[in-house]
Protein backbone atom coordinates (compact mmCIF):
# COMPACT_ATOMS: atom_id res chain seq x y z
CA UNK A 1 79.64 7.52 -25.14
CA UNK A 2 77.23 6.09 -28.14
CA UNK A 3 74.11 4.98 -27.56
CA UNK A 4 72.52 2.25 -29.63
CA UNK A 5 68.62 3.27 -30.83
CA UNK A 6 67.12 -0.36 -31.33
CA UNK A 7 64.14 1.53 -33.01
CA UNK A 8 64.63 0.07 -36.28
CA UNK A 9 64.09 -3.40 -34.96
CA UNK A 10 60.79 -2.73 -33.54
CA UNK A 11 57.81 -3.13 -36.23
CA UNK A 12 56.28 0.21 -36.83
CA UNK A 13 52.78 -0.58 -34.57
CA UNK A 14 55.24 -0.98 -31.50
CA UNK A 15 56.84 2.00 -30.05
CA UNK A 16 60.15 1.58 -27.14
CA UNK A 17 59.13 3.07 -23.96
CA UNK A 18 59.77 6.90 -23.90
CA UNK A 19 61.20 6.31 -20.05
CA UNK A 20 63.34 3.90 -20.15
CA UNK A 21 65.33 4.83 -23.39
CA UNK A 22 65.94 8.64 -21.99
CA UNK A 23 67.83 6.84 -19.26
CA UNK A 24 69.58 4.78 -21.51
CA UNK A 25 70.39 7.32 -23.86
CA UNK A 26 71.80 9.45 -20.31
CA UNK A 27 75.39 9.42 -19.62
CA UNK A 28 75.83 7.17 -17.14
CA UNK A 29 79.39 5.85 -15.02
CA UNK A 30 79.94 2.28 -13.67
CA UNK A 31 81.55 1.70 -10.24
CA UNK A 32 82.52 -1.20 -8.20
CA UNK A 33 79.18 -2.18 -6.53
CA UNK A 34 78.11 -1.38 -3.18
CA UNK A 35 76.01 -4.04 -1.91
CA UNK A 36 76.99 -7.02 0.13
CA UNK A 37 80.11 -6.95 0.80
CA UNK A 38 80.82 -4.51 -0.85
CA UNK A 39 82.52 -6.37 -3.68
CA UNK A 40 81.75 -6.28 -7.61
CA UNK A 41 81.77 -10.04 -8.27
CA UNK A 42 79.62 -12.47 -7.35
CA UNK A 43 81.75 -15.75 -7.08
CA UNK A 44 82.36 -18.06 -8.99
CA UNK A 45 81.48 -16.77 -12.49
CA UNK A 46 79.61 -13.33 -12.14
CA UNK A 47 80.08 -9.44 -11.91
CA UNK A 48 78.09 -7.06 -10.27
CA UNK A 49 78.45 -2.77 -10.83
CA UNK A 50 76.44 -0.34 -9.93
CA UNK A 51 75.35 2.19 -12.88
CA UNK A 52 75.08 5.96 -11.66
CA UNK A 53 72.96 8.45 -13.93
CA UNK A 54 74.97 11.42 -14.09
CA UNK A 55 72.60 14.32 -14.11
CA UNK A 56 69.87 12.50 -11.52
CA UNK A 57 72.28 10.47 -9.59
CA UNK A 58 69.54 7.05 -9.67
CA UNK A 59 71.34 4.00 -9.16
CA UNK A 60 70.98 1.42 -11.57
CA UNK A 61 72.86 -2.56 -11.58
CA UNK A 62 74.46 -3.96 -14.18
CA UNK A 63 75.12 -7.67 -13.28
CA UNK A 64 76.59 -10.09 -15.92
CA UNK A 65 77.75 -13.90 -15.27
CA UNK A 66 79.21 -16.74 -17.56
CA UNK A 67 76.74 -20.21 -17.66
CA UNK A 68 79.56 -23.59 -17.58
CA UNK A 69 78.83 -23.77 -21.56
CA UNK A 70 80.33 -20.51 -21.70
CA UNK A 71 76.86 -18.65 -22.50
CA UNK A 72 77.39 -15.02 -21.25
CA UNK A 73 74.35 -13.16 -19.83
CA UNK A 74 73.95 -9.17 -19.11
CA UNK A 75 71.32 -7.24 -17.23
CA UNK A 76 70.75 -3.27 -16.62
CA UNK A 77 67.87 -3.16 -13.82
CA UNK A 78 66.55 -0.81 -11.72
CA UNK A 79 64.70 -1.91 -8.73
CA UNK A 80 61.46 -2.58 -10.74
CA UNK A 81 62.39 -2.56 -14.40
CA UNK A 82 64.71 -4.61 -16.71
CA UNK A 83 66.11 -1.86 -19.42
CA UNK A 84 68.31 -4.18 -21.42
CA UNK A 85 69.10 -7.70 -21.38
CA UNK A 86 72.44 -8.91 -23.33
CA UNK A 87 73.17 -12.51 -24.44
CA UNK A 88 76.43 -13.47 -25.86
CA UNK A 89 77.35 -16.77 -27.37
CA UNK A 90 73.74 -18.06 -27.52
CA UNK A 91 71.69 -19.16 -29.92
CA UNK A 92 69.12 -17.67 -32.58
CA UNK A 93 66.56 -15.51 -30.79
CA UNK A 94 63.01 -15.02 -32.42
CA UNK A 95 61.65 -11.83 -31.81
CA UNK A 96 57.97 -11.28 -31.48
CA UNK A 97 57.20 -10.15 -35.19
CA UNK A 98 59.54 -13.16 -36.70
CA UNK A 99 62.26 -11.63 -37.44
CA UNK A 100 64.95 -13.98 -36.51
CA UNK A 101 68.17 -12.78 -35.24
CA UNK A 102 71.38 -15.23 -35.80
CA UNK A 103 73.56 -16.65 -33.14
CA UNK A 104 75.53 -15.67 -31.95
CA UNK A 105 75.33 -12.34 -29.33
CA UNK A 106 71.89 -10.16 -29.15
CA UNK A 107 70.63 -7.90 -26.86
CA UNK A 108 67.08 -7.31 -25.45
CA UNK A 109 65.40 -4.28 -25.04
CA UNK A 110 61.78 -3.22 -23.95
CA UNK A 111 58.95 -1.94 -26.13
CA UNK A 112 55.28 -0.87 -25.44
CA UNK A 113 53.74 -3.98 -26.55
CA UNK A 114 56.41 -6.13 -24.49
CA UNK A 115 57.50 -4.59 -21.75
CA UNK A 116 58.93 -7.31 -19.70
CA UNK A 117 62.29 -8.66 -20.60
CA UNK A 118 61.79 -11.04 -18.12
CA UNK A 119 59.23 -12.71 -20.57
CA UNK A 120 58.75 -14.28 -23.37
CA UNK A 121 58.42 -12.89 -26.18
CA UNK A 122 61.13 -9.80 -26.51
CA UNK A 123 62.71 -7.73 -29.12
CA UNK A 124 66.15 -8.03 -29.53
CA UNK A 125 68.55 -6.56 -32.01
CA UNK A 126 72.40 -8.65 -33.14
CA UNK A 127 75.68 -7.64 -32.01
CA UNK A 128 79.12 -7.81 -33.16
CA UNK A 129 81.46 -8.71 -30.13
CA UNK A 130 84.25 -11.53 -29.32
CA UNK A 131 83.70 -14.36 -27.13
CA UNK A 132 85.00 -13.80 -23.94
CA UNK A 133 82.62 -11.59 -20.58
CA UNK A 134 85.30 -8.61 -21.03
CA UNK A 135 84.04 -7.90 -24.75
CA UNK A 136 80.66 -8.98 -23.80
CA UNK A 137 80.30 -6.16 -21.40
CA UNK A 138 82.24 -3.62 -23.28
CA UNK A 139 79.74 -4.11 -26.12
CA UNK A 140 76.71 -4.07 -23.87
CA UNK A 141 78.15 -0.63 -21.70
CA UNK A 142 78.76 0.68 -25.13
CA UNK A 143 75.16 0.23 -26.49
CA UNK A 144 74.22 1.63 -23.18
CA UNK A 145 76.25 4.59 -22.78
CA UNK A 146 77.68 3.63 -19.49
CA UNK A 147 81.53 4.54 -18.97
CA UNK A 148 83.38 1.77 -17.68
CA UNK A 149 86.34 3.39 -16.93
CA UNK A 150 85.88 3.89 -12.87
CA UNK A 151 84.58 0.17 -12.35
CA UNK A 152 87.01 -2.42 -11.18
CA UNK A 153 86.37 -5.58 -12.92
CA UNK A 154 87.67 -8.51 -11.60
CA UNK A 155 88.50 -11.83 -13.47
CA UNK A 156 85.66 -14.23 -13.71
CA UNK A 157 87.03 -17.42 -12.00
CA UNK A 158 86.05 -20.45 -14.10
């Protein structure tokens, strides 16, 4: 699987965090996720897989869901750390160093100076994907070399 190194979107003073992008660069499998009731969608408009690290076996969640404008969202966690944050069909995103990125799919990604995707401002590089949550999350697993192939992914009901 291919990893995608967001380095070059990252001004020079910034650095991405040593930690996080070894696990990201780590082969990694998606399965149907555990929690709850043990199903991997969260009704109506939302998946949820959990990500296993091959070689240390951490868990990790990949969760993505569909807004009713048809904006797609992505998220890799752990239980205290956002790695990567995708969104498809959006619009422009400004990262930190005013560089701005054109509508319409980007996804976030951590760096020393801003750590917290789940704060303004992030870093985020452009994508090339189709419209629809299947490509979305192909695109995203891709960047994150994360194998898809043993998840069951249900249809998003709309």
């Amino acid at each position: 699987m291919p990893y995608y190194n967001p380095r070059r979107w990252a001004p020079l003073d910034d650095q991405l965090i040593p930690d996080i992008e070894r696990k990201l660069i780590a082969d990694k499998r998606a399965y149907s996720a555990q929690s709850g009731a043990g199903k991997s969608f969260k009704p109506p408009s939302g998946i949820e897989l959990s990500v296993i690290m091959e070689e240390t076996k951490e868990t990790l969640r990949l969760i993505e869901w569909e807004d009713r404008q048809g904006k797609i969202y992505i998220e890799l966690t752990s239980i205290d750390n956002i790695f990567r944050k995708g969104h498809f069909n959006q619009d422009w995103h400004h990262n930190p160093d005013c560089n701005n990125i054109k509508p319409p799919h980007h996804i976030h990604f951590p760096t020393e100076k801003y750590p917290r995707l789940d704060r303004r401002p992030t870093y985020a590089y452009s994508v090339k994907s189709q419209n629809d949550y299947l490509n979305a999350l192909s695109k995203f697993c891709n960047d994150t070399n994360i194998e898809l192939r043993n998840a069951s992914i249900p249809l998003m009901r709309r």
